[in-house]
Protein backbone atom coordinates (compact mmCIF):
# COMPACT_ATOMS: atom_id res chain seq x y z
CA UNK A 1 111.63 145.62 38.72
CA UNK A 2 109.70 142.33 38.19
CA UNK A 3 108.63 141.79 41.84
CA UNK A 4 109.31 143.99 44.43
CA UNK A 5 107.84 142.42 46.99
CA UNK A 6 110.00 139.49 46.50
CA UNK A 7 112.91 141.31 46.28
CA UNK A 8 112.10 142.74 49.65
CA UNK A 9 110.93 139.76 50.62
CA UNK A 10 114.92 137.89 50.10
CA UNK A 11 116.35 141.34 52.07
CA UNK A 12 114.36 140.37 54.90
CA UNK A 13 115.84 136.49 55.28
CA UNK A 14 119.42 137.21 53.90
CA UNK A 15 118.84 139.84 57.11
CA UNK A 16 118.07 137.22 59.10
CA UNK A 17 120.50 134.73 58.38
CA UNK A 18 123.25 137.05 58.62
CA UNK A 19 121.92 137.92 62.41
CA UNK A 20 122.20 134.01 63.02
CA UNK A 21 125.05 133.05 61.93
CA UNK A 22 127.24 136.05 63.29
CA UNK A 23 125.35 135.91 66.57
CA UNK A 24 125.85 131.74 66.44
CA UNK A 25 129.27 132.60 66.52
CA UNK A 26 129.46 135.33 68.67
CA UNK A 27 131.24 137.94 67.18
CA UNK A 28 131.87 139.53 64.06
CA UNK A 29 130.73 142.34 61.27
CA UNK A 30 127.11 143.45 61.97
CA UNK A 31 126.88 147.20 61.17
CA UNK A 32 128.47 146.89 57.47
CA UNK A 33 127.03 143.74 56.76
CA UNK A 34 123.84 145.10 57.33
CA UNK A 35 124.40 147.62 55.69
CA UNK A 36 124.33 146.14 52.45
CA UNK A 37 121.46 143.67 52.66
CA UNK A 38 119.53 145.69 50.20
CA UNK A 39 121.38 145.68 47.54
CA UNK A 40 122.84 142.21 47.70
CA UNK A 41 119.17 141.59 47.32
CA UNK A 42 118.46 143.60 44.27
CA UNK A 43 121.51 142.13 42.56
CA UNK A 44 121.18 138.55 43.49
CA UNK A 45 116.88 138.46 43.21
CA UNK A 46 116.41 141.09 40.28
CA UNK A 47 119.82 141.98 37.98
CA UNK A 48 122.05 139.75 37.74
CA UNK A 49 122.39 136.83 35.04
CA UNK A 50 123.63 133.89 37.33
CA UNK A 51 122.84 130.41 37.18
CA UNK A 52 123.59 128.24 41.01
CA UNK A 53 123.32 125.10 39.30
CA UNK A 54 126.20 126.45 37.31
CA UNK A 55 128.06 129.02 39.34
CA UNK A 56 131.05 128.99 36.81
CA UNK A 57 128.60 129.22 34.18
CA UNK A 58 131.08 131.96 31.42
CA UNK A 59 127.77 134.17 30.72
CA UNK A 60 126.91 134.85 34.23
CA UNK A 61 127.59 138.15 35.59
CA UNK A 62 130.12 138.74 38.09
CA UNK A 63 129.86 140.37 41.63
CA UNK A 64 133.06 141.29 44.15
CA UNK A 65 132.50 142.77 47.32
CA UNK A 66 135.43 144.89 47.97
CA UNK A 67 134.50 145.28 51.26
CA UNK A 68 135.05 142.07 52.21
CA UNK A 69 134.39 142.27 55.96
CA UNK A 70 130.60 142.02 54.69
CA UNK A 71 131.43 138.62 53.69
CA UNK A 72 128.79 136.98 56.22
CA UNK A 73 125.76 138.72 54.22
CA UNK A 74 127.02 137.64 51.06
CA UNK A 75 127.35 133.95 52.23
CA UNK A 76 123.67 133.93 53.06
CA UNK A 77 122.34 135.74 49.83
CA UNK A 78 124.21 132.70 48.07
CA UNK A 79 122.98 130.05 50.60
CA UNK A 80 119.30 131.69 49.71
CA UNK A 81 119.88 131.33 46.26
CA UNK A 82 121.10 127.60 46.22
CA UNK A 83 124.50 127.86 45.60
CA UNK A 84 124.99 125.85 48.92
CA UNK A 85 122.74 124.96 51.74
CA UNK A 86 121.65 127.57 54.37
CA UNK A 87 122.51 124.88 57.21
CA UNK A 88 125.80 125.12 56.35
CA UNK A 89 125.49 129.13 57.48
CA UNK A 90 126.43 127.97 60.80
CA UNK A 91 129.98 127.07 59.95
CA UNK A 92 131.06 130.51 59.61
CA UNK A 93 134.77 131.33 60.33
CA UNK A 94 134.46 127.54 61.76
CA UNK A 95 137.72 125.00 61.31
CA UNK A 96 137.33 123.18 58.25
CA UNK A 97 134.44 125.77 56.91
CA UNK A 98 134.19 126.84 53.36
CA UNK A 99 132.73 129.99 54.95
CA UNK A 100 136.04 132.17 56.39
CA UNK A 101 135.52 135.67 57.44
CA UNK A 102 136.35 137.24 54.39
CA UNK A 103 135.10 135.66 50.91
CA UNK A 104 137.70 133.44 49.07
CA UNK A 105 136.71 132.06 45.59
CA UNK A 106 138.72 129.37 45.85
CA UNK A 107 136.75 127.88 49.45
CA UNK A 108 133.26 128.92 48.59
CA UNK A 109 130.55 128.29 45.50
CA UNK A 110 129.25 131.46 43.66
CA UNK A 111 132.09 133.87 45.28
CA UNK A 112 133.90 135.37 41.75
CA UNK A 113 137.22 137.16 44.31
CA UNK A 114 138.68 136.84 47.04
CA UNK A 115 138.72 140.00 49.34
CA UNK A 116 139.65 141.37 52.14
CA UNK A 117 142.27 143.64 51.99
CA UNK A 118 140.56 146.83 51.80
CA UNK A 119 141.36 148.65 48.23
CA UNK A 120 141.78 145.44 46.48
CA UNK A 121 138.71 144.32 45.57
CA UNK A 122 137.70 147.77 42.85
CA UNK A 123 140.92 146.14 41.22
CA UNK A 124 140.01 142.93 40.85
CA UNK A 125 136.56 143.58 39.51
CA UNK A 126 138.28 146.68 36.94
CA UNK A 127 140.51 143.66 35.55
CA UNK A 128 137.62 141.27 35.25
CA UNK A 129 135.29 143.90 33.34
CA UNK A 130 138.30 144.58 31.19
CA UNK A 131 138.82 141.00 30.08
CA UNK A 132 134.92 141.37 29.39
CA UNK A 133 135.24 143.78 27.18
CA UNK A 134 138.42 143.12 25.29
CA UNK A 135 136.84 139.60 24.35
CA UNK A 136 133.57 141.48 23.21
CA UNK A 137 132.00 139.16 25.77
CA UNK A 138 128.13 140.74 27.66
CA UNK A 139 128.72 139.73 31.08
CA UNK A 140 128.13 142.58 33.65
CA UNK A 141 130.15 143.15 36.65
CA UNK A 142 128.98 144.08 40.22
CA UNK A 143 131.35 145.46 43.08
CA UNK A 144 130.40 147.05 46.48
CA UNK A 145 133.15 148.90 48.23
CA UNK A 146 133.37 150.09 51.89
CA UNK A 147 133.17 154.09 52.21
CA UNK A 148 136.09 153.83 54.40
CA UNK A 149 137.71 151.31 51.94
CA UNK A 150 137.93 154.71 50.18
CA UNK A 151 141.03 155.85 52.19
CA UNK A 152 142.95 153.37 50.50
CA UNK A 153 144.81 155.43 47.29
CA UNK A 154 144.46 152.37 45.55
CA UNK A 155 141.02 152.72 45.30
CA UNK A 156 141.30 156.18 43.02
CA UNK A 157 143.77 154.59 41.32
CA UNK A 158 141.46 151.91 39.83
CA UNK A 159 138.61 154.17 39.58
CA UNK A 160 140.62 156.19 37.27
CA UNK A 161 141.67 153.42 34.94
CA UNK A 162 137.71 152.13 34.63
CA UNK A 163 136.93 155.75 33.34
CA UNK A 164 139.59 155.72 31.20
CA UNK A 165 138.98 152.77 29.57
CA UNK A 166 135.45 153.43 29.95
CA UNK A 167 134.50 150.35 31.42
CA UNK A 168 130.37 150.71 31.06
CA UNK A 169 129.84 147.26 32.48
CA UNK A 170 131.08 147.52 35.47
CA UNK A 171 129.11 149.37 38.28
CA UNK A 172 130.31 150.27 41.63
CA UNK A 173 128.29 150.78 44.95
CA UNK A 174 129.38 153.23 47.53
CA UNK A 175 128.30 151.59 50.98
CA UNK A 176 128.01 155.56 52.57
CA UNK A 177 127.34 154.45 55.91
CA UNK A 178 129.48 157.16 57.32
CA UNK A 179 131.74 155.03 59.79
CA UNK A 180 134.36 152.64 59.75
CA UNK A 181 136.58 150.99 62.66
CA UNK A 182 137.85 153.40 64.46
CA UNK A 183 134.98 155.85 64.56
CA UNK A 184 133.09 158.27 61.89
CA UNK A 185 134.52 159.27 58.53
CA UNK A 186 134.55 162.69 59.36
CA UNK A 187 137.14 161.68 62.42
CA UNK A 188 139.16 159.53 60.29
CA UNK A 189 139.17 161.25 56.74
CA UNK A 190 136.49 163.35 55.73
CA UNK A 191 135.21 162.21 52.46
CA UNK A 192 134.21 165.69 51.28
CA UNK A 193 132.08 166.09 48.05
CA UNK A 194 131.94 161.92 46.75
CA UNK A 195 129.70 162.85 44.22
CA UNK A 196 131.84 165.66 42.97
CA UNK A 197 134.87 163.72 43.16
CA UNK A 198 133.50 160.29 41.28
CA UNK A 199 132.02 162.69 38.87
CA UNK A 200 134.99 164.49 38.08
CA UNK A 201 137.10 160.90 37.87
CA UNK A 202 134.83 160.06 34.82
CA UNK A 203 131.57 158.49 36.30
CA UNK A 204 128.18 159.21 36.33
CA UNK A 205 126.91 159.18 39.61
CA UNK A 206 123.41 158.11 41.35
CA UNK A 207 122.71 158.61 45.34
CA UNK A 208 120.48 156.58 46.65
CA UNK A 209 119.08 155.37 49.58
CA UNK A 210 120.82 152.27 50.85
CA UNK A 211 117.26 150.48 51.73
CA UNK A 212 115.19 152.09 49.03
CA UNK A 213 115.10 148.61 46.48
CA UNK A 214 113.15 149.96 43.82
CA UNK A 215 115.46 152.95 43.12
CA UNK A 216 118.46 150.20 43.37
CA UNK A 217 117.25 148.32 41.04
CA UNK A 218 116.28 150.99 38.40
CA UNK A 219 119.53 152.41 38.65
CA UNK A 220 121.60 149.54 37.91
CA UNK A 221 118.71 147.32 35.59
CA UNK A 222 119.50 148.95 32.30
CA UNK A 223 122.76 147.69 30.63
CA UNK A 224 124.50 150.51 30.28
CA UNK A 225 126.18 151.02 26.61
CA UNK A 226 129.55 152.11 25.30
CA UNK A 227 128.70 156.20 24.84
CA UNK A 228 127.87 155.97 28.42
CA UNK A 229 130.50 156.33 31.38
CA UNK A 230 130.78 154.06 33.60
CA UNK A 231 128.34 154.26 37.03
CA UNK A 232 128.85 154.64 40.15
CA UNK A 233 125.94 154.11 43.10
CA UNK A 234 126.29 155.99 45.94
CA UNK A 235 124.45 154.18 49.15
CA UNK A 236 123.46 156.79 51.54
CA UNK A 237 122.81 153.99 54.07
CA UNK A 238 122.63 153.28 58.04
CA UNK A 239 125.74 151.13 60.01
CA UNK A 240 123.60 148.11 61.06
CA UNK A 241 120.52 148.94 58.59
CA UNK A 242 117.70 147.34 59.24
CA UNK A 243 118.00 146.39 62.85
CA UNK A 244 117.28 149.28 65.34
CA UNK A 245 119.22 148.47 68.01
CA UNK A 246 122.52 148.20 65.63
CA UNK A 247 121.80 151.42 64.10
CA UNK A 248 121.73 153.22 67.63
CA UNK A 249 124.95 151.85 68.32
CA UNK A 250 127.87 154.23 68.27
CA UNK A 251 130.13 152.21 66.61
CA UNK A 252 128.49 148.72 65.22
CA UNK A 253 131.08 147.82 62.90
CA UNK A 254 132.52 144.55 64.97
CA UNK A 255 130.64 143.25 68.02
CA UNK A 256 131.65 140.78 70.38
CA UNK A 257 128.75 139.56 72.07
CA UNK A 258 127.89 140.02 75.88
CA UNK A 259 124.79 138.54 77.01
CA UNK A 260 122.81 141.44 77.35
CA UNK A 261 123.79 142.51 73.29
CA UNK A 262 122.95 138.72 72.15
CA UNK A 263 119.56 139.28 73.75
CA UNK A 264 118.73 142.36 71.79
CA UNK A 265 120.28 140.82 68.73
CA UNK A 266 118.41 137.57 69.41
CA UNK A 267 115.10 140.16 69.88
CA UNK A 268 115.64 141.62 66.51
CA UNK A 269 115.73 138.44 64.86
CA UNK A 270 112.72 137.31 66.13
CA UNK A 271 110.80 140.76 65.06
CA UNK A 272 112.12 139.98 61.84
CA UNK A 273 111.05 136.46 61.47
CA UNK A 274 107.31 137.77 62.81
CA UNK A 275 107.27 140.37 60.18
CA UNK A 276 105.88 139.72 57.04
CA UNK A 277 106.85 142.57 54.39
């Protein structure tokens, strides 16, 4: 990694201007959009080959975040990165906005699919890496999926056609934050062994820790090469990362504000602003 401290450094405001804009509004997904602050980060500040001034520049890499509901942190990575300005945050899910809950590609600059169907998304990004590959062309692609999201069957379905056509430029991320709506994996639908499993579907498989940037980024930096499966990057991370009071929460998936919550949130935002990494 070139610069980890400004890697850590964009983590801390996309962190921030997430906070604000779902707390302007006054509901929506804090735990998984915190979640994966991190590694939007390491992508957006240290990997990938994008150019804002040209967002449908053909050599750029691609990104799709699967897990859609996360949309709000990918919004302000872009804003932070110039593909639109960050004043315009605070028009999420708003009438008129190009910023709806879920990413669309055709509403917002810099967003490569539209998501938000849970399962979808791995699709989408196995058919763009595909194309990629078929027309001999370098671009990577990027996609972060839910660990609920992994209920869907359509999910396995997908990650068996990458491995078998051994799509090497394409790299997943497993956001392992252990719940989803309605409650814990392990109350929904255990996950079991995801290691074992993604191994035995084809991949080679890294855990990691979901805030640990410098082991993000050296797991995904190399470009990977056709004798080598295709990776997966499994995110042992924390529902509402970052922000102590969301990660104490029993369930911080989707919060509608009451006063007292907007105060803590409001707290944590300010801590962060003070804090200088």
């Amino acid at each position: 990694m070139k610069d980890v401290q400004k890697v850590r450094d964009l983590a801390r405001h996309i962190r921030i201007e997430t906070l604000k804009m779902l707390t302007g509004l006054g509901f929506g997904h804090y735990g998984g959009s915190m979640s994966v602050v991190e590694t939007l980060a390491v992508l957006y500040g240290d990997v990938m080959r994008i150019d804002p001034e040209k967002p449908d520049w053909q050599d750029r890499d691609y990104f799709v975040l699967s897990k859609g509901h996360a949309g709000p942190a990918l919004y302000a990575t872009l804003a932070l990165k110039g593909y639109f300005p960050v004043s315009e945050l605070h028009t999420l899910n708003q009438n008129g906005t190009r910023l709806p809950s879920h990413p669309d590609r055709l509403r917002t600059t810099g967003v490569d699919a539209t998501t938000g169907s849970l399962g979808q998304g791995v699709s989408i990004a196995a058919g763009i890496a595909l194309s990629h590959k078929l027309a001999g062309r370098s671009n990577r692609v990027f996609c972060i999926l839910g660990d609920g999201e992994l209920n869907e069957g359509q999910c396995w379905e997908a990650f068996q056609f990458i491995a078998h056509h051994n799509l090497h430029n394409l790299t997943l991320f497993i956001d392992y934050n252990k719940q989803q709506l309605d409650g814990t994996l392990d109350e929904v639908i255990k996950p079991f062994d995801l290691a074992g499993k993604f191994s035995a579907f084809g991949f080679d498989v890294q855990t990691i820790k979901g805030d640990d940037i410098a082991a993000i980024s050296e797991a995904v930096t190399p470009v990977r090469h056709a004798e080598q499966r295709p990776l997966v990057v499994i995110l042992d991370s924390i529902k509402g990362q970052g922000v102590k009071y969301l990660e104490q929460l029993a369930n911080s998936h989707h919060l509608r504000l009451t006063p007292d919550v907007k105060l803590e949130i409001e707290n944590a935002i300010a801590e962060l602003e003070a804090t200088h990494v």
